[in-house]
C-alpha atoms as a PDB file:
ATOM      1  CA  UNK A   1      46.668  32.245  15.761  1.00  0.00           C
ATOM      2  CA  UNK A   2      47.779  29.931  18.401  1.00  0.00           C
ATOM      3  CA  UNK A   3      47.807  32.312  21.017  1.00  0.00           C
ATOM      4  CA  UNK A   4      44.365  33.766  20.291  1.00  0.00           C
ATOM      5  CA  UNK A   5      42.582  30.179  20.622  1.00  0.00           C
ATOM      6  CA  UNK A   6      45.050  29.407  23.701  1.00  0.00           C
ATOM      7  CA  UNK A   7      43.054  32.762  25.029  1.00  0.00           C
ATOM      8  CA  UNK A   8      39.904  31.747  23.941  1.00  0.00           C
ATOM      9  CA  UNK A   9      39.813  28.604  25.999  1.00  0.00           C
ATOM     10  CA  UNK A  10      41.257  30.376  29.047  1.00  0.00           C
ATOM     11  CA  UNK A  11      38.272  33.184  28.972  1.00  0.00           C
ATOM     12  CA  UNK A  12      35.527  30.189  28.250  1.00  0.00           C
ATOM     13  CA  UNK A  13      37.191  28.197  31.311  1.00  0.00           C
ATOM     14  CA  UNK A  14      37.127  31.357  33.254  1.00  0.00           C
ATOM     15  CA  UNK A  15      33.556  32.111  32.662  1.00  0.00           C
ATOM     16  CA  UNK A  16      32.449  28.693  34.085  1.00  0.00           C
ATOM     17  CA  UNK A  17      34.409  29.129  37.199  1.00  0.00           C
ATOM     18  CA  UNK A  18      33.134  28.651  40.754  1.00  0.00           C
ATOM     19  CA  UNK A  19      34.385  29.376  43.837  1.00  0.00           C
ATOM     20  CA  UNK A  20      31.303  27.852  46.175  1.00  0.00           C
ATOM     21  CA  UNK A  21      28.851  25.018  45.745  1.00  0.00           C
ATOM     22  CA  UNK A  22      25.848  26.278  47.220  1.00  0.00           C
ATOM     23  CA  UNK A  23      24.544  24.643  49.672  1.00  0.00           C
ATOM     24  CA  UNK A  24      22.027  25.950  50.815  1.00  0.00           C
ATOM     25  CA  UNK A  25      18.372  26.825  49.629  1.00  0.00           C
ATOM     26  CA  UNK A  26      17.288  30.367  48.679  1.00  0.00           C
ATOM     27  CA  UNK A  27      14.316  31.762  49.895  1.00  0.00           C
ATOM     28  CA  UNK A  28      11.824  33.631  47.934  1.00  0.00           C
ATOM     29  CA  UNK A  29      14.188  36.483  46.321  1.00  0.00           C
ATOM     30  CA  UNK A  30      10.779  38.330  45.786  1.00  0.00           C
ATOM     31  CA  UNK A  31      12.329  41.679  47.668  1.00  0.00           C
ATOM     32  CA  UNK A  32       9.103  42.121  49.443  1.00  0.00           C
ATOM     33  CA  UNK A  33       9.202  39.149  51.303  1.00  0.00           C
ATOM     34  CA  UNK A  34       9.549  39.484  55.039  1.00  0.00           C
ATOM     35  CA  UNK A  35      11.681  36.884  56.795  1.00  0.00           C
ATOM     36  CA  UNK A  36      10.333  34.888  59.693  1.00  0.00           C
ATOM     37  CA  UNK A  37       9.894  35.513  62.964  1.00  0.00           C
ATOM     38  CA  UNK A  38      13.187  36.721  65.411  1.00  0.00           C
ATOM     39  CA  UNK A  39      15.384  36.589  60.958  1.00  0.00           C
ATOM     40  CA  UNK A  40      16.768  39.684  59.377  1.00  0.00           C
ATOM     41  CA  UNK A  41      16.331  39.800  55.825  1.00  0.00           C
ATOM     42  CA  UNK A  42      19.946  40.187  54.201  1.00  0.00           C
ATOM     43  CA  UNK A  43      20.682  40.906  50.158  1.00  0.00           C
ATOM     44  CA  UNK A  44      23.832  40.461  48.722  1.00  0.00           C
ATOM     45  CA  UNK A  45      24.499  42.026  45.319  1.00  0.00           C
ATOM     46  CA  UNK A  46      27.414  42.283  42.585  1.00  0.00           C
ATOM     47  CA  UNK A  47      28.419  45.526  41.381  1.00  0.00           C
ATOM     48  CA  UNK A  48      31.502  44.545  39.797  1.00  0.00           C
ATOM     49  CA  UNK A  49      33.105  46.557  37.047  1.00  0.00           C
ATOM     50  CA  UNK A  50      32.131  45.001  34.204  1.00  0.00           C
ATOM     51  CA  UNK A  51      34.861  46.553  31.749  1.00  0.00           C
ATOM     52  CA  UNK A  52      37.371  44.687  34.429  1.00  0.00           C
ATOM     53  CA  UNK A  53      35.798  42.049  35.076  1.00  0.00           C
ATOM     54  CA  UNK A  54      34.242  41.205  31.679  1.00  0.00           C
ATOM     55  CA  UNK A  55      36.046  37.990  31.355  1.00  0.00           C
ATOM     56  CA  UNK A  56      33.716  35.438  33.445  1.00  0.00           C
ATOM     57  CA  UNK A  57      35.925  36.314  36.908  1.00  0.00           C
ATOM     58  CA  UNK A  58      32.437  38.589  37.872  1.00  0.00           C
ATOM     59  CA  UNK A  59      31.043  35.276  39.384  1.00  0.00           C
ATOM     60  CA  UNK A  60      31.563  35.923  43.338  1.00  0.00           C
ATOM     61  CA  UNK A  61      31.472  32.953  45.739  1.00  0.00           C
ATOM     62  CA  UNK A  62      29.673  33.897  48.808  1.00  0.00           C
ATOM     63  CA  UNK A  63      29.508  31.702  52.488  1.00  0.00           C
ATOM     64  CA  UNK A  64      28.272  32.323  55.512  1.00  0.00           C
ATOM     65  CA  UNK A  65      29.887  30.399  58.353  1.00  0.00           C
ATOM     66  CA  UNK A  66      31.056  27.811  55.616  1.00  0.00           C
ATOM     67  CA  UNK A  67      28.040  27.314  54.067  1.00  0.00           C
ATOM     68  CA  UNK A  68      27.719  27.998  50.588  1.00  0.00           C
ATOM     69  CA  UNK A  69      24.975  30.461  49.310  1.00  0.00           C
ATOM     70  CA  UNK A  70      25.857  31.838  45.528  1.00  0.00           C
ATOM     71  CA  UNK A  71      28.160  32.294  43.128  1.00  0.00           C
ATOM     72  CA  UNK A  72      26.501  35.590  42.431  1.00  0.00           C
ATOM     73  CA  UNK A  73      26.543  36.556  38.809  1.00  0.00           C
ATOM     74  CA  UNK A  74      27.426  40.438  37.810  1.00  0.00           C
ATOM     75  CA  UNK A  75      24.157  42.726  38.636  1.00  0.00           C
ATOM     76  CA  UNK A  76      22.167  39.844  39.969  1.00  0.00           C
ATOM     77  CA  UNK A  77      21.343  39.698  43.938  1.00  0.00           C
ATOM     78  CA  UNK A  78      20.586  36.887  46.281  1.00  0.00           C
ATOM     79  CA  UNK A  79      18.493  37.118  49.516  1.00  0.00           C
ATOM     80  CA  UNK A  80      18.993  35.196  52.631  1.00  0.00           C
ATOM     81  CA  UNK A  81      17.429  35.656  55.748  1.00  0.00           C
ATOM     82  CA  UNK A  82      19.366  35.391  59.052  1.00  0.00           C
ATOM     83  CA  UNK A  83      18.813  35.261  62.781  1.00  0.00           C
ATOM     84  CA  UNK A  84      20.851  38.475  64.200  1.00  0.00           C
ATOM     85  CA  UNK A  85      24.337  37.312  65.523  1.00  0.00           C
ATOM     86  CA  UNK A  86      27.938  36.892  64.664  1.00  0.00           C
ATOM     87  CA  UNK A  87      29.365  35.210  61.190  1.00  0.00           C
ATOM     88  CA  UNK A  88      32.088  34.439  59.380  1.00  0.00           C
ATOM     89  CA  UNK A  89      31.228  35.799  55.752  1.00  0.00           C
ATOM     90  CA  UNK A  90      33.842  34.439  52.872  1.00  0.00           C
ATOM     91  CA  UNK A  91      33.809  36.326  49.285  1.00  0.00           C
ATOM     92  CA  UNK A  92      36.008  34.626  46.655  1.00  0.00           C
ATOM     93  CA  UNK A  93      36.462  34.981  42.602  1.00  0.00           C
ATOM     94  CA  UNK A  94      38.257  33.633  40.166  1.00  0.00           C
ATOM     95  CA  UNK A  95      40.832  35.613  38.236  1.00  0.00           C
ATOM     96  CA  UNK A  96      44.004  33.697  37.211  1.00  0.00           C
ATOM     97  CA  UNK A  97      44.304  32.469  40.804  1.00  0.00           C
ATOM     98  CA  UNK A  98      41.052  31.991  43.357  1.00  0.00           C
ATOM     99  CA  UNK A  99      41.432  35.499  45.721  1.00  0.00           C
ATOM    100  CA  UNK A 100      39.450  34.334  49.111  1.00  0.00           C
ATOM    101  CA  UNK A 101      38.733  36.913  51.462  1.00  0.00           C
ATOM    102  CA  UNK A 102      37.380  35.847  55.627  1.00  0.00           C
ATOM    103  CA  UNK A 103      35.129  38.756  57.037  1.00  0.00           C
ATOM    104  CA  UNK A 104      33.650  38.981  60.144  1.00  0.00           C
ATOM    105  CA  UNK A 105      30.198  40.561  60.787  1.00  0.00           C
ATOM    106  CA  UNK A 106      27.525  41.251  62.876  1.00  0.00           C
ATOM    107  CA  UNK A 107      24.080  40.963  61.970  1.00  0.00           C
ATOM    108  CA  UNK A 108      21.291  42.996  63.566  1.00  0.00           C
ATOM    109  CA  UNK A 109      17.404  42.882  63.395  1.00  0.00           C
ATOM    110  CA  UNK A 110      17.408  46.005  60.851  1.00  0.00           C
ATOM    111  CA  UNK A 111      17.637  44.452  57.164  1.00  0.00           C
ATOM    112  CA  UNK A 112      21.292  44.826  55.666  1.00  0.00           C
ATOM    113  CA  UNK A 113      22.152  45.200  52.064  1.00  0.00           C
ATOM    114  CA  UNK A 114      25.714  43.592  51.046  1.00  0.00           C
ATOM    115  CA  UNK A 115      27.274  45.197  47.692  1.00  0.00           C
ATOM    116  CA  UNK A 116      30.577  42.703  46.548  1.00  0.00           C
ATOM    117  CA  UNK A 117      32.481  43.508  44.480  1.00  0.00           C
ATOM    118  CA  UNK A 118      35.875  42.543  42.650  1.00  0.00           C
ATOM    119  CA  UNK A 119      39.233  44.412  44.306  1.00  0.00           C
ATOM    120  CA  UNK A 120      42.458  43.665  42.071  1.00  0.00           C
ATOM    121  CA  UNK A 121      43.268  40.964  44.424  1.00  0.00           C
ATOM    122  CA  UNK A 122      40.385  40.383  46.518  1.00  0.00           C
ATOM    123  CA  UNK A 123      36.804  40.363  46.640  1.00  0.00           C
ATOM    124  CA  UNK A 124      35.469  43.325  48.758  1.00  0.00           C
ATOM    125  CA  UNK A 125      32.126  44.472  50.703  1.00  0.00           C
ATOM    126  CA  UNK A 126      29.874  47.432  51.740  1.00  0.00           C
ATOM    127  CA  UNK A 127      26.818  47.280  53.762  1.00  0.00           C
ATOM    128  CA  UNK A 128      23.994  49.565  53.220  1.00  0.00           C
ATOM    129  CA  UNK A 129      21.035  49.921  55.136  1.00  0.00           C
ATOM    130  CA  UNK A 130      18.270  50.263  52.063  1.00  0.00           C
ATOM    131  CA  UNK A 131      19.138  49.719  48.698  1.00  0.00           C
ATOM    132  CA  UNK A 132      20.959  52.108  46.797  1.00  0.00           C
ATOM    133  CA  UNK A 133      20.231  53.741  42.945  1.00  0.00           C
ATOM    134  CA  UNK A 134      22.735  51.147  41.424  1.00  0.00           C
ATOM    135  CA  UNK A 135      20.596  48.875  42.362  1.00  0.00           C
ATOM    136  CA  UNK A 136      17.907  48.702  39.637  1.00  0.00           C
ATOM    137  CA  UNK A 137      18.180  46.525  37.012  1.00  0.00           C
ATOM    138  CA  UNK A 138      19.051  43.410  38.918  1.00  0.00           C
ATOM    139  CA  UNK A 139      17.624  40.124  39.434  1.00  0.00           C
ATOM    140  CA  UNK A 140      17.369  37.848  41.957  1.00  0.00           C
ATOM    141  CA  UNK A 141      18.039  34.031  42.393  1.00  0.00           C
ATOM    142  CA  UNK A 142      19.379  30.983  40.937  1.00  0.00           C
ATOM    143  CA  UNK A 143      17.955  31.345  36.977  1.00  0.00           C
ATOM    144  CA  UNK A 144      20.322  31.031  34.153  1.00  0.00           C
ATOM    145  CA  UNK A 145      21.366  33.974  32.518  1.00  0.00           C
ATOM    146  CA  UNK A 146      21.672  34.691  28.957  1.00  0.00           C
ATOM    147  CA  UNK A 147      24.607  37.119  27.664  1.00  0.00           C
END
């Protein structure tokens, strides 16, 4: 019995996790939106498993040159719009130890779609350049979710 409630708190403080205080403000995530003038719109969505991920470490931490834009819930997206150029992109989540991952990309004036995702130990990427089938179903900002 001890062990179960000693599990129970660990998946309840694992589902509250962060990895990033966002810092800064979201556009509209309305997908039809067009950026402004000389920006590239950019989404970033999480397809994480999940069956694997189940226990709250879903939750990716996404920042862009050190500045914090979402911890991005499983199937939600959040859309950012950025002037083409290079960046340091940082993915982290929280399993039983925070796995941070450093990219470095290149944005260009064509939009880019960004699916993370949860690795075993790290949190991982794949740029698309429209949005693909898995894609429906998700939603978009900073709203509270109920499960």
């Amino acid at each position: 019995m001890k062990k179960l409630t000693l599990l129970a708190i660990a998946i309840l403080f694992l589902a509250g996790c962060s990895t990033v205080t966002p810092s800064v403000t979201l556009p509209s995530q309305d997908l039809s939106a067009l950026p402004s003038e000389g920006a590239t719109k950019i989404v970033f969505f999480n397809t994480s498993n999940p069956v694997l991920y189940g226990d709250g470490s879903w939750k990716i931490g996404i920042k862009i040159d050190g500045k914090g834009i979402e911890n991005l819930h499983l199937k939600r997206y959040a859309q950012i719009f950025l002037t083409p150029g290079n960046y340091k992109l940082e993915l982290s989540h929280k399993d039983l130890f925070t796995f941070r991952d450093e990219y470095d990309i290149t944005i260009g004036k064509q939009p880019a779609y960004f699916e993370v995702y949860n690795g075993l130990v790290s949190t991982k990427y794949k740029i698309h350049s429209e949005l693909p089938d898995n894609f429906r179903g998700f939603v978009g900002g900073r709203t509270k979710i109920k499960y």
